[in-house]
PDB file of N, CA and C in Angstrom:
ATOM      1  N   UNK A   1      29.367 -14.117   9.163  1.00  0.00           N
ATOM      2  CA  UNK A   1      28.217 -13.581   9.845  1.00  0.00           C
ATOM      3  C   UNK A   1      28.481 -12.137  10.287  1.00  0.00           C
ATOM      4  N   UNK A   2      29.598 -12.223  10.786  1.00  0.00           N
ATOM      5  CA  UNK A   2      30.154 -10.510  11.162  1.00  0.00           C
ATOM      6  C   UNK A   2      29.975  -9.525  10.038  1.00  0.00           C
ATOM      7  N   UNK A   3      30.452 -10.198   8.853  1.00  0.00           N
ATOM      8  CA  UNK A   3      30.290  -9.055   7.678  1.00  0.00           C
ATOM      9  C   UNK A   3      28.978  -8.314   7.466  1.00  0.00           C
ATOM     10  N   UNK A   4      27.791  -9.515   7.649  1.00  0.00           N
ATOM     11  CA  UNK A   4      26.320  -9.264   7.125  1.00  0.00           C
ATOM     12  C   UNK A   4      25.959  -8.703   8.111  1.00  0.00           C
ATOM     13  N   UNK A   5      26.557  -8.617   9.861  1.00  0.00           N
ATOM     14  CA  UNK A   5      26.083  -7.619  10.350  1.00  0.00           C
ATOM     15  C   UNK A   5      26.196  -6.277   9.956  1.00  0.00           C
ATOM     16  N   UNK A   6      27.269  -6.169   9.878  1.00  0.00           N
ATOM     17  CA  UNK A   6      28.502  -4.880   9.817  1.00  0.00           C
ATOM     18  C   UNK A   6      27.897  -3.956   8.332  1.00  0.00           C
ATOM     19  N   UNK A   7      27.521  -4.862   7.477  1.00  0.00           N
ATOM     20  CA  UNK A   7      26.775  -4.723   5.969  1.00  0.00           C
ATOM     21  C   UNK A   7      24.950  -4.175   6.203  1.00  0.00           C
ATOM     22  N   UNK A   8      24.524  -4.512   7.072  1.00  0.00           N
ATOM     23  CA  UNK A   8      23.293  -4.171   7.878  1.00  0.00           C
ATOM     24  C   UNK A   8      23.604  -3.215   8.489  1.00  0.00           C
ATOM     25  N   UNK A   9      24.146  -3.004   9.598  1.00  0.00           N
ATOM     26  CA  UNK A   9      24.114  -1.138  10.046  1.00  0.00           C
ATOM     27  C   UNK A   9      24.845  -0.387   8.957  1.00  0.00           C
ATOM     28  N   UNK A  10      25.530  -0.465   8.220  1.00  0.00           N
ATOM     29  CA  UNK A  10      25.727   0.602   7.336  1.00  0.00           C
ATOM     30  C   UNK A  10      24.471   0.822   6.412  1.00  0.00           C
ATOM     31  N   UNK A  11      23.908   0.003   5.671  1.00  0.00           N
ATOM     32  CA  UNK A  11      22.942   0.074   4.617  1.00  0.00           C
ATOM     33  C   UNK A  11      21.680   1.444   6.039  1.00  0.00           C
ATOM     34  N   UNK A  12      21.763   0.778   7.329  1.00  0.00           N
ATOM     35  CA  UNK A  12      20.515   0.915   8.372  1.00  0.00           C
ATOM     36  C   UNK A  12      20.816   2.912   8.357  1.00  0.00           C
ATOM     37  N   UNK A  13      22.705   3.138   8.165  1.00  0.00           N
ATOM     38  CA  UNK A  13      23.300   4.324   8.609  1.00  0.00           C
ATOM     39  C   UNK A  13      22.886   5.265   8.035  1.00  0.00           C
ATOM     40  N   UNK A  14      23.496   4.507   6.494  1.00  0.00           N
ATOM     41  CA  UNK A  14      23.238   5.407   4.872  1.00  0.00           C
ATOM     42  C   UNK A  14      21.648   5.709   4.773  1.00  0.00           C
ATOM     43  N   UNK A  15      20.411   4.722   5.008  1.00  0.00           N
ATOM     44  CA  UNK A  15      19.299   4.861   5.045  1.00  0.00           C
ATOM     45  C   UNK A  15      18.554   5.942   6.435  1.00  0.00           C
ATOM     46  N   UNK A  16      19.060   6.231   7.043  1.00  0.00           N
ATOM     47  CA  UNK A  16      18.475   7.092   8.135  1.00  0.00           C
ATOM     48  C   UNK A  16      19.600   7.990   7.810  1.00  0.00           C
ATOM     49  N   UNK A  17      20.102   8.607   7.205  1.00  0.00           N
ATOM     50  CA  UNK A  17      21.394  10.007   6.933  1.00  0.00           C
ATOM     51  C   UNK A  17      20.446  10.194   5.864  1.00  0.00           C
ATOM     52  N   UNK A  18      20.036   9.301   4.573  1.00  0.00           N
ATOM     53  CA  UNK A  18      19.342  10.206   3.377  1.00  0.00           C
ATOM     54  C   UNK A  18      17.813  10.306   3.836  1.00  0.00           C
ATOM     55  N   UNK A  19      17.120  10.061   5.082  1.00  0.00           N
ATOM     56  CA  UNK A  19      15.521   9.978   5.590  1.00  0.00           C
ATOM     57  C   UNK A  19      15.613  11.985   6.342  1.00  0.00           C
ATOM     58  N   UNK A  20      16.841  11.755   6.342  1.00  0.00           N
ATOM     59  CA  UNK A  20      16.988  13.205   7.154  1.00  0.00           C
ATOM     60  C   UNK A  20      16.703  13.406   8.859  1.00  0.00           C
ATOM     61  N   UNK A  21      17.277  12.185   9.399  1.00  0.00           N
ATOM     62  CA  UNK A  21      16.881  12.105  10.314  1.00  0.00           C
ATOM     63  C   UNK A  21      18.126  12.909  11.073  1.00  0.00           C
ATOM     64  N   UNK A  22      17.678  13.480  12.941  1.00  0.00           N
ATOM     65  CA  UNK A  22      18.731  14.081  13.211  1.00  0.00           C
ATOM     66  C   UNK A  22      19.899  13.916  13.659  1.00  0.00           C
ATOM     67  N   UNK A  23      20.952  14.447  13.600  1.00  0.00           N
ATOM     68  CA  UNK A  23      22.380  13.982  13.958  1.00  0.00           C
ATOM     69  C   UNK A  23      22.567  14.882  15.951  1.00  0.00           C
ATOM     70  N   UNK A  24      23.033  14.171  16.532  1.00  0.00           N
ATOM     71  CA  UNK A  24      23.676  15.028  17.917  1.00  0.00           C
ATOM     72  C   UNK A  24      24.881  15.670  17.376  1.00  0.00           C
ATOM     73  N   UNK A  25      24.856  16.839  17.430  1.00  0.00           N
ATOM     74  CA  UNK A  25      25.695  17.751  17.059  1.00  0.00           C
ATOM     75  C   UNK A  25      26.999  17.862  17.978  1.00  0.00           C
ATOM     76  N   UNK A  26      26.821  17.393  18.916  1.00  0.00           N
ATOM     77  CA  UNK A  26      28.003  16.848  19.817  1.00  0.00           C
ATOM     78  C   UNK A  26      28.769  15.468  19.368  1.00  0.00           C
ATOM     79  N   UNK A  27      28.259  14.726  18.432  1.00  0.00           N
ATOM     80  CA  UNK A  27      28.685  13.585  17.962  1.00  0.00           C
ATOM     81  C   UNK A  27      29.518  14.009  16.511  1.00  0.00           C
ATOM     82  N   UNK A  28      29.153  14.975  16.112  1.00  0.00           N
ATOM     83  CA  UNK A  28      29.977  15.572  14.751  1.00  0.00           C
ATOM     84  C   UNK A  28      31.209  15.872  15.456  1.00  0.00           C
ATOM     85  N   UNK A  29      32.175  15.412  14.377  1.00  0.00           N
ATOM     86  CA  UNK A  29      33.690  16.033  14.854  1.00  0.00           C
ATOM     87  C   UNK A  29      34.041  17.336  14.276  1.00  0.00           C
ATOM     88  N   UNK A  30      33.759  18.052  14.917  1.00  0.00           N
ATOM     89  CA  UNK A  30      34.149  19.669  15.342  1.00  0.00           C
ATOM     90  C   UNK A  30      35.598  19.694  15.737  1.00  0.00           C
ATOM     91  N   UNK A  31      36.265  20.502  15.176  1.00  0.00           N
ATOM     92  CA  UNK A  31      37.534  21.536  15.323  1.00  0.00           C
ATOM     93  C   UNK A  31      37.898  21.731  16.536  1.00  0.00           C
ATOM     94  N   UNK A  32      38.847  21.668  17.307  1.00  0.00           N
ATOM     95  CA  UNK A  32      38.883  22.272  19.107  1.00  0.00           C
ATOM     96  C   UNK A  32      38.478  23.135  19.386  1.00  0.00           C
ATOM     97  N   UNK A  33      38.634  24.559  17.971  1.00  0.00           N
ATOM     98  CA  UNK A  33      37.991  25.418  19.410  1.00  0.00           C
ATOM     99  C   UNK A  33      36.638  25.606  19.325  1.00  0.00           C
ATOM    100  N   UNK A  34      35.703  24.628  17.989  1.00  0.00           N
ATOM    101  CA  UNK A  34      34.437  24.809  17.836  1.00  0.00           C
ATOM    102  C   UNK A  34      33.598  23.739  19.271  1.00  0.00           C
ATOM    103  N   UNK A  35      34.618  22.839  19.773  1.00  0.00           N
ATOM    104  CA  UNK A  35      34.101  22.548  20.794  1.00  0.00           C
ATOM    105  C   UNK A  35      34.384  23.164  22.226  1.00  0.00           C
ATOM    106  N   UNK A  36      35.283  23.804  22.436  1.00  0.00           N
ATOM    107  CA  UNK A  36      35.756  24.842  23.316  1.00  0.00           C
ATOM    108  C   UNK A  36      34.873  26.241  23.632  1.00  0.00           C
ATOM    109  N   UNK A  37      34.222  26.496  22.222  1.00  0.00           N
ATOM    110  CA  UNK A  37      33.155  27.269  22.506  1.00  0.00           C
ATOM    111  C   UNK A  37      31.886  26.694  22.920  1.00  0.00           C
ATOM    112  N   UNK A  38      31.791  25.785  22.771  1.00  0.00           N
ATOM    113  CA  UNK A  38      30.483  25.300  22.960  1.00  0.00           C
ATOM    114  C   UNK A  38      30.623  24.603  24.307  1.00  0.00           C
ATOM    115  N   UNK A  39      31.736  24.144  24.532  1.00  0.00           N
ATOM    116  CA  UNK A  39      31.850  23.975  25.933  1.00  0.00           C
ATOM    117  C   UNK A  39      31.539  24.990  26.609  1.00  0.00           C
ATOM    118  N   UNK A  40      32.084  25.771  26.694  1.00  0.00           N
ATOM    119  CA  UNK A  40      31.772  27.563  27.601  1.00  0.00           C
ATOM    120  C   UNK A  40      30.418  28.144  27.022  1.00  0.00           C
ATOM    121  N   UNK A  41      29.977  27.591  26.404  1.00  0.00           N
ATOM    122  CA  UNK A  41      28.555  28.563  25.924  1.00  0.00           C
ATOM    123  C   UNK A  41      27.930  28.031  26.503  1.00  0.00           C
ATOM    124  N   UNK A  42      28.171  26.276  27.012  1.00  0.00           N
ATOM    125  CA  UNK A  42      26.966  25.845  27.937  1.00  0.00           C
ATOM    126  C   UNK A  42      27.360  25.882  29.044  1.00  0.00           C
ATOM    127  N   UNK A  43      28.453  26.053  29.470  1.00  0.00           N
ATOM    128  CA  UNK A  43      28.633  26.305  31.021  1.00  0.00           C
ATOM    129  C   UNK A  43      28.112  27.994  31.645  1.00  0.00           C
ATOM    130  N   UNK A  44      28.649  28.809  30.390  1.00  0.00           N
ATOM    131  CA  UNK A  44      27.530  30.033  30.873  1.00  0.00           C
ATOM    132  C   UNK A  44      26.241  29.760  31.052  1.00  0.00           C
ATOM    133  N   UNK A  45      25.512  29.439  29.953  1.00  0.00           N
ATOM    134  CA  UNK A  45      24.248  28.835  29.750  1.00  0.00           C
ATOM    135  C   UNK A  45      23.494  28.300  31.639  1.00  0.00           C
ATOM    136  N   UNK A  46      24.366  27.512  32.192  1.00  0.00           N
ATOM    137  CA  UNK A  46      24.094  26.525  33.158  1.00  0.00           C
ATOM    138  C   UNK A  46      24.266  27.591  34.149  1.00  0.00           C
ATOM    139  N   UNK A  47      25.373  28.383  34.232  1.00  0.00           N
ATOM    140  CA  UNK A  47      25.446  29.275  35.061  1.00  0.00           C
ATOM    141  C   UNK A  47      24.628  30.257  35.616  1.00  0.00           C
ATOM    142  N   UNK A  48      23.839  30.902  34.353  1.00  0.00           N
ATOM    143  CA  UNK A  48      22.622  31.651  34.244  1.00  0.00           C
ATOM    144  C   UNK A  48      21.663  31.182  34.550  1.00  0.00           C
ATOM    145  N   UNK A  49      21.392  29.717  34.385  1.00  0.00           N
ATOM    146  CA  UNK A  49      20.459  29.191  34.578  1.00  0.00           C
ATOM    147  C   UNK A  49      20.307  29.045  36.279  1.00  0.00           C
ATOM    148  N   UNK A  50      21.294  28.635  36.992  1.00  0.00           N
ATOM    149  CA  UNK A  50      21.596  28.549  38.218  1.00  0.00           C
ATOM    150  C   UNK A  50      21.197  29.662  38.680  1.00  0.00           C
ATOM    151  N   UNK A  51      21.848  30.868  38.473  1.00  0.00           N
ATOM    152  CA  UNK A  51      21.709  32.172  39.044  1.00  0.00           C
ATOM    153  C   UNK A  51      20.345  32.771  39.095  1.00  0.00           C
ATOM    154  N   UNK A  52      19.481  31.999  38.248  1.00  0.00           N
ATOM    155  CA  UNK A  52      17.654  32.479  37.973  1.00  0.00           C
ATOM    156  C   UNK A  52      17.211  31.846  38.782  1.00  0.00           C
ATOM    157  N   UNK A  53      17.568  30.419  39.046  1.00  0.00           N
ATOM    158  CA  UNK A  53      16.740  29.487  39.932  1.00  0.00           C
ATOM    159  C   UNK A  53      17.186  29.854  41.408  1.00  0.00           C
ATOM    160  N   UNK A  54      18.568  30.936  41.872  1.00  0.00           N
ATOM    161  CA  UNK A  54      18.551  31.061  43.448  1.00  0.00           C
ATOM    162  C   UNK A  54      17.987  31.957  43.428  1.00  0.00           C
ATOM    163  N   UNK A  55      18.136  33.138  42.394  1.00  0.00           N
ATOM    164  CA  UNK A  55      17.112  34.004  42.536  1.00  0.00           C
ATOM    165  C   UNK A  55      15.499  33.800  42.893  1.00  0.00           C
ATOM    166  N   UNK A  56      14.817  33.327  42.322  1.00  0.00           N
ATOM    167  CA  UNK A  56      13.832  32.465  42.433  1.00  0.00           C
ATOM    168  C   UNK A  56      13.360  32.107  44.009  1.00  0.00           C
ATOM    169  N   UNK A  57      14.508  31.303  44.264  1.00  0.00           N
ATOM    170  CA  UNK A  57      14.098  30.695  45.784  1.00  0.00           C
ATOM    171  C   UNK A  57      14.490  31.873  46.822  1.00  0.00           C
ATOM    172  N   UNK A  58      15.005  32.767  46.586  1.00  0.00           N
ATOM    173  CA  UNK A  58      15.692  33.749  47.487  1.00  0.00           C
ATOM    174  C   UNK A  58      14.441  34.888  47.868  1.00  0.00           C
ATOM    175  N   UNK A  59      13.724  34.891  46.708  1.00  0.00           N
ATOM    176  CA  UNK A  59      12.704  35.744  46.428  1.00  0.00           C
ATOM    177  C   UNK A  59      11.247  34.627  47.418  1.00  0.00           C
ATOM    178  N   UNK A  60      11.232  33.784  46.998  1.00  0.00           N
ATOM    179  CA  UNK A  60      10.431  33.030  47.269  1.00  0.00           C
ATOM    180  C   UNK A  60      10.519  32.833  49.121  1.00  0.00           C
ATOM    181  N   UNK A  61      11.530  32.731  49.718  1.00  0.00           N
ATOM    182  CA  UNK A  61      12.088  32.577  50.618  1.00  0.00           C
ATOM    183  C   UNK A  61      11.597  34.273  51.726  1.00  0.00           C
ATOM    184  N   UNK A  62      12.283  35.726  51.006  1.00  0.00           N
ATOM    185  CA  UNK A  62      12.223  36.941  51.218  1.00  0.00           C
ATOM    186  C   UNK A  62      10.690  37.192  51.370  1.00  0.00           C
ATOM    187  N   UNK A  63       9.882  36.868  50.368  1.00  0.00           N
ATOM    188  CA  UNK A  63       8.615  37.247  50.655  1.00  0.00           C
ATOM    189  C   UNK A  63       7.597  36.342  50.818  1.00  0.00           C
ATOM    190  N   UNK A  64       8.141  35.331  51.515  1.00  0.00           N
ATOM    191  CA  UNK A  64       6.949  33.866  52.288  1.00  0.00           C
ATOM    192  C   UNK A  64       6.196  34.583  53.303  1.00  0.00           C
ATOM    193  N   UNK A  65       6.605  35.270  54.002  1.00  0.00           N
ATOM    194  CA  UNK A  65       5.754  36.071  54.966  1.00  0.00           C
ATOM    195  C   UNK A  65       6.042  37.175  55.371  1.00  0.00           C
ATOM    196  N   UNK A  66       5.156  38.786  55.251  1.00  0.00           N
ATOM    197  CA  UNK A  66       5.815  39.724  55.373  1.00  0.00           C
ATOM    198  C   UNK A  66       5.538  39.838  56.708  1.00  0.00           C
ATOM    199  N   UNK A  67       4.719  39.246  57.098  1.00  0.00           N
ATOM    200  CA  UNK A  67       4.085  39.643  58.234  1.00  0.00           C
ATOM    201  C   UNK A  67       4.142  39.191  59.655  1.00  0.00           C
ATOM    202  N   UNK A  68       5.602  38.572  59.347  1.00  0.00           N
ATOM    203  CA  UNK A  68       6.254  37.906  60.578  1.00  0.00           C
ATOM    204  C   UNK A  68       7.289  38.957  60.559  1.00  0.00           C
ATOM    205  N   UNK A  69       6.961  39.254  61.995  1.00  0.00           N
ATOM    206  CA  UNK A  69       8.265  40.170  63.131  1.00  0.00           C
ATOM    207  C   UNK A  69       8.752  39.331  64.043  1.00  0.00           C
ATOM    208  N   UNK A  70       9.213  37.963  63.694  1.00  0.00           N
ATOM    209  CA  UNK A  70       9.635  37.275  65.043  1.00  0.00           C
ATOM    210  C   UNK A  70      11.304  37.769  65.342  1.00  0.00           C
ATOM    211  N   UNK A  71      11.832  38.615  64.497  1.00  0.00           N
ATOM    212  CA  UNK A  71      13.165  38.342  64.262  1.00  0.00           C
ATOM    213  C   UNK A  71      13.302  39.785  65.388  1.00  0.00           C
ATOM    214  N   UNK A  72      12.094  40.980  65.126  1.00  0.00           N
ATOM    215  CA  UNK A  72      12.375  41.926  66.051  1.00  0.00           C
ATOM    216  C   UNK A  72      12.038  41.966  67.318  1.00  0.00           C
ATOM    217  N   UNK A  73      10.766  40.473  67.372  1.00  0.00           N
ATOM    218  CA  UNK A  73      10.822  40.371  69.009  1.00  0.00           C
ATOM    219  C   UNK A  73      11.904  39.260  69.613  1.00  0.00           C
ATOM    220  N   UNK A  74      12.181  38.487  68.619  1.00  0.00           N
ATOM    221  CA  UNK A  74      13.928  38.278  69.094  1.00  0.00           C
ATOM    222  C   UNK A  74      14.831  38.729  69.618  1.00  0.00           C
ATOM    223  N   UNK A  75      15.049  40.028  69.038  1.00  0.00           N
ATOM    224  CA  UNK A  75      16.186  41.132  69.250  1.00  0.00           C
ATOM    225  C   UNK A  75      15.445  42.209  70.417  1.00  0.00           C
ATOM    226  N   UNK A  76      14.410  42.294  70.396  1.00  0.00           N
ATOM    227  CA  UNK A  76      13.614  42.617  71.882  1.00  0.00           C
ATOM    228  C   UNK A  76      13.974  42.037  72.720  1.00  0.00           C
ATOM    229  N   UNK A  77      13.650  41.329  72.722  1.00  0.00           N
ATOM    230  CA  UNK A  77      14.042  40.180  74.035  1.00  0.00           C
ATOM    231  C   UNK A  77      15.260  39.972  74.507  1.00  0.00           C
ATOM    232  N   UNK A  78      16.102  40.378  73.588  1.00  0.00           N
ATOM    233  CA  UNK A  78      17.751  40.117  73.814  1.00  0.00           C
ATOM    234  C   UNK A  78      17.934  41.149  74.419  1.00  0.00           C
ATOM    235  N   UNK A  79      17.628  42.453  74.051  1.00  0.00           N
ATOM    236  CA  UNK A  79      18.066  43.841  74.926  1.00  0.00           C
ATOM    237  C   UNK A  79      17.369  43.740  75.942  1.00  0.00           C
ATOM    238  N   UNK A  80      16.722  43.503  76.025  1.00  0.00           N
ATOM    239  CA  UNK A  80      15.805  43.312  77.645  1.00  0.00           C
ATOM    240  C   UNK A  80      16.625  42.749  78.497  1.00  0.00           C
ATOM    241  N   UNK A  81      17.648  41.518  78.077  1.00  0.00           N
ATOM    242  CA  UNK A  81      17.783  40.200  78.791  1.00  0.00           C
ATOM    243  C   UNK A  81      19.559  41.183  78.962  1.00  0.00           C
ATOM    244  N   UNK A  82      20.062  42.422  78.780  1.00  0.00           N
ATOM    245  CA  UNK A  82      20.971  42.988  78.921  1.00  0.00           C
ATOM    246  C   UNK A  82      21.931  42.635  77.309  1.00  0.00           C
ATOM    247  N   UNK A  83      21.723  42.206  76.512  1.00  0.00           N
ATOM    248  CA  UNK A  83      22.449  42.240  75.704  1.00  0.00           C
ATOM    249  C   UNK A  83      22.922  43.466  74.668  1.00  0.00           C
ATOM    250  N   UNK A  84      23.816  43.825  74.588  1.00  0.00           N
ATOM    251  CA  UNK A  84      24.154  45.190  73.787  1.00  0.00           C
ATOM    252  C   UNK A  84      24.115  45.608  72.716  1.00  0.00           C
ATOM    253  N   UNK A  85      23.370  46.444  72.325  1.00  0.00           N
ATOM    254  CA  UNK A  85      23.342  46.613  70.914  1.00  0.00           C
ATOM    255  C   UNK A  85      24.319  47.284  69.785  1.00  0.00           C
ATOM    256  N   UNK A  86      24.645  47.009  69.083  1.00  0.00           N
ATOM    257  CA  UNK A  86      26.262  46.561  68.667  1.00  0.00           C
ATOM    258  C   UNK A  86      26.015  48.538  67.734  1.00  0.00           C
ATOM    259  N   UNK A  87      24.878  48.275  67.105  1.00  0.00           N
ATOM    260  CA  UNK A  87      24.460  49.409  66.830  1.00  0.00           C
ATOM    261  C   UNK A  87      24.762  51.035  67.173  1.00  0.00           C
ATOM    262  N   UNK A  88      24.610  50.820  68.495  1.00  0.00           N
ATOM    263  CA  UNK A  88      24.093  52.112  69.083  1.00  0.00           C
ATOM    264  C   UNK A  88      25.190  53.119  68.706  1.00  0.00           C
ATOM    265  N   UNK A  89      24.764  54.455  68.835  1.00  0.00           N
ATOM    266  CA  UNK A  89      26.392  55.371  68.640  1.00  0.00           C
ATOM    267  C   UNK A  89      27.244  55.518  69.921  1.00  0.00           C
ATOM    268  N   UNK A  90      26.315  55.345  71.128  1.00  0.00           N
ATOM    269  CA  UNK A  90      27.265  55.265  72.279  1.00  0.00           C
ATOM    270  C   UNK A  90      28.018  54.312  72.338  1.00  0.00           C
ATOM    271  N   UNK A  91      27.500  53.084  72.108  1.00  0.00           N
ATOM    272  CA  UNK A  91      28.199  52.088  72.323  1.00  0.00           C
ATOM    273  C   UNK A  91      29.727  51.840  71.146  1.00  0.00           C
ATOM    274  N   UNK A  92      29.509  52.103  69.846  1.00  0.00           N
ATOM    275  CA  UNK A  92      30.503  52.064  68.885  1.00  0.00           C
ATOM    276  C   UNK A  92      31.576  53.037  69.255  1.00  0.00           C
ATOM    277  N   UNK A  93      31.109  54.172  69.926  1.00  0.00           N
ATOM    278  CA  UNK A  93      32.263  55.575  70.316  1.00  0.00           C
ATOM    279  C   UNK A  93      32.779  54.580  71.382  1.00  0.00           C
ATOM    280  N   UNK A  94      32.356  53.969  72.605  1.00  0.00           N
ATOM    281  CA  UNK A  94      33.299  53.442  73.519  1.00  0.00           C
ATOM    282  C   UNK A  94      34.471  52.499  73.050  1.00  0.00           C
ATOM    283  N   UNK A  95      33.887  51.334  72.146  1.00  0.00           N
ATOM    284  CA  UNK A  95      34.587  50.573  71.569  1.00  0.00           C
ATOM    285  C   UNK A  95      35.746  51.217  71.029  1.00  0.00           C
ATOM    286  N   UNK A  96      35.288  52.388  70.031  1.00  0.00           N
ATOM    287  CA  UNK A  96      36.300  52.833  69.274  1.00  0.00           C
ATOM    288  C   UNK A  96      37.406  53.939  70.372  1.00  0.00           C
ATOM    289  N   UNK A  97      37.090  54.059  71.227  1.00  0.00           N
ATOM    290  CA  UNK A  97      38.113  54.545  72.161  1.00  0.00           C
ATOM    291  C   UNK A  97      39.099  53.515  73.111  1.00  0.00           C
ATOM    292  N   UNK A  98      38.163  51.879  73.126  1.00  0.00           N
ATOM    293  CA  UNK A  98      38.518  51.082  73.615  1.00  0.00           C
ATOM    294  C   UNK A  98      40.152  50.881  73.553  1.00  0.00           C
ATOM    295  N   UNK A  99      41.122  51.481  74.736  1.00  0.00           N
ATOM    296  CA  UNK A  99      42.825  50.756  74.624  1.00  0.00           C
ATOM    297  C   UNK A  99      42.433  49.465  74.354  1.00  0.00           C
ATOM    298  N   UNK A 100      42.368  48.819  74.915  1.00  0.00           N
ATOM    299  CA  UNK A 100      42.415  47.218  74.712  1.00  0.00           C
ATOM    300  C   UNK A 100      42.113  46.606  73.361  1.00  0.00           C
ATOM    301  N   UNK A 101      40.981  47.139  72.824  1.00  0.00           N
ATOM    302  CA  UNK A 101      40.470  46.995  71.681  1.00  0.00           C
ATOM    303  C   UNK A 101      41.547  46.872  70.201  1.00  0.00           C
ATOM    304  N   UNK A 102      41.946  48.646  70.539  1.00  0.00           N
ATOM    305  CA  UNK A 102      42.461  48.830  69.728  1.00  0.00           C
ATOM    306  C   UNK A 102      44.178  48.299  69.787  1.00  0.00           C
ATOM    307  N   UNK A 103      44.396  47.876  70.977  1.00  0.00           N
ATOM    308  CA  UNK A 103      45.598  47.139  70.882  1.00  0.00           C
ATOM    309  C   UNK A 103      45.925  45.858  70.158  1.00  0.00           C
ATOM    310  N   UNK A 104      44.676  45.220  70.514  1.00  0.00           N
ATOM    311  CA  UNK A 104      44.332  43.598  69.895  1.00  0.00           C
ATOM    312  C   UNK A 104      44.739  43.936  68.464  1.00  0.00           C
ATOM    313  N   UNK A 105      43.964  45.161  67.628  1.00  0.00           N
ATOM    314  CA  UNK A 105      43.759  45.434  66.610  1.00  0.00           C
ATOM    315  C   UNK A 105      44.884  45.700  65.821  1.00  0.00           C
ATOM    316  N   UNK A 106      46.334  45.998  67.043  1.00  0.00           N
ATOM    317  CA  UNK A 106      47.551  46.584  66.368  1.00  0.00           C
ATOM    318  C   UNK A 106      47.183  47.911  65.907  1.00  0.00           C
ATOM    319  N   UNK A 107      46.516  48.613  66.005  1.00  0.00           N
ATOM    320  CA  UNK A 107      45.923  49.672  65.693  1.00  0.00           C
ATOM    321  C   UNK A 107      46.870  51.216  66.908  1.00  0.00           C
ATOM    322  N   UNK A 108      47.161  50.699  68.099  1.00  0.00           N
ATOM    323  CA  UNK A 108      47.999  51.678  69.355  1.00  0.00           C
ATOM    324  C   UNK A 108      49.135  51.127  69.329  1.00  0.00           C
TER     325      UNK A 108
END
């Protein structure tokens, strides 16, 4: 009984190979480095593909609303409330004269 199976998918093999039907080209035995390239051609492939789709959401994300300033009445509110603005040129010249600072820094 095993034979007449075994005798059935081949006749089923030979008959769908001469119909021209298609083969997975990953199922052909390829050479190492013909699969070595094709390994890395689709991992670039995937890579690029990745890199379009954060692009995508990054963009999508950047221009959801231009027309929200909550982030500068945030930072309003913080200088109001005494917080320092890291910015300023007065403030960076003190720092950068800061002994202490620059001790931490190993810098004196």
């Amino acid at each position: 009984m095993f034979k007449k199976l075994s005798k059935r998918l081949n006749e089923v093999k030979k008959h769908a190979a001469t119909n021209g039907a298609a083969i997975n080209p990953l199922d052909v035995d390829f050479d190492n480095k013909k699969k070595e390239f094709f390994k890395s051609l689709t991992n670039s492939a995937l890579n690029l593909y990745q890199k379009q789709c954060d692009i995508k959401k990054f963009t999508k994300l950047a221009l959801s609303d231009m027309d929200n300033t909550s982030e500068d009445d945030i930072m309003q509110d913080l200088f109001n409330r005494g917080i320092i603005d890291p910015y300023e040129d007065e403030k960076l010249s003190k720092l950068a004269d800061n002994k202490r600072f620059l001790k931490e820094l190993g810098l004196e």
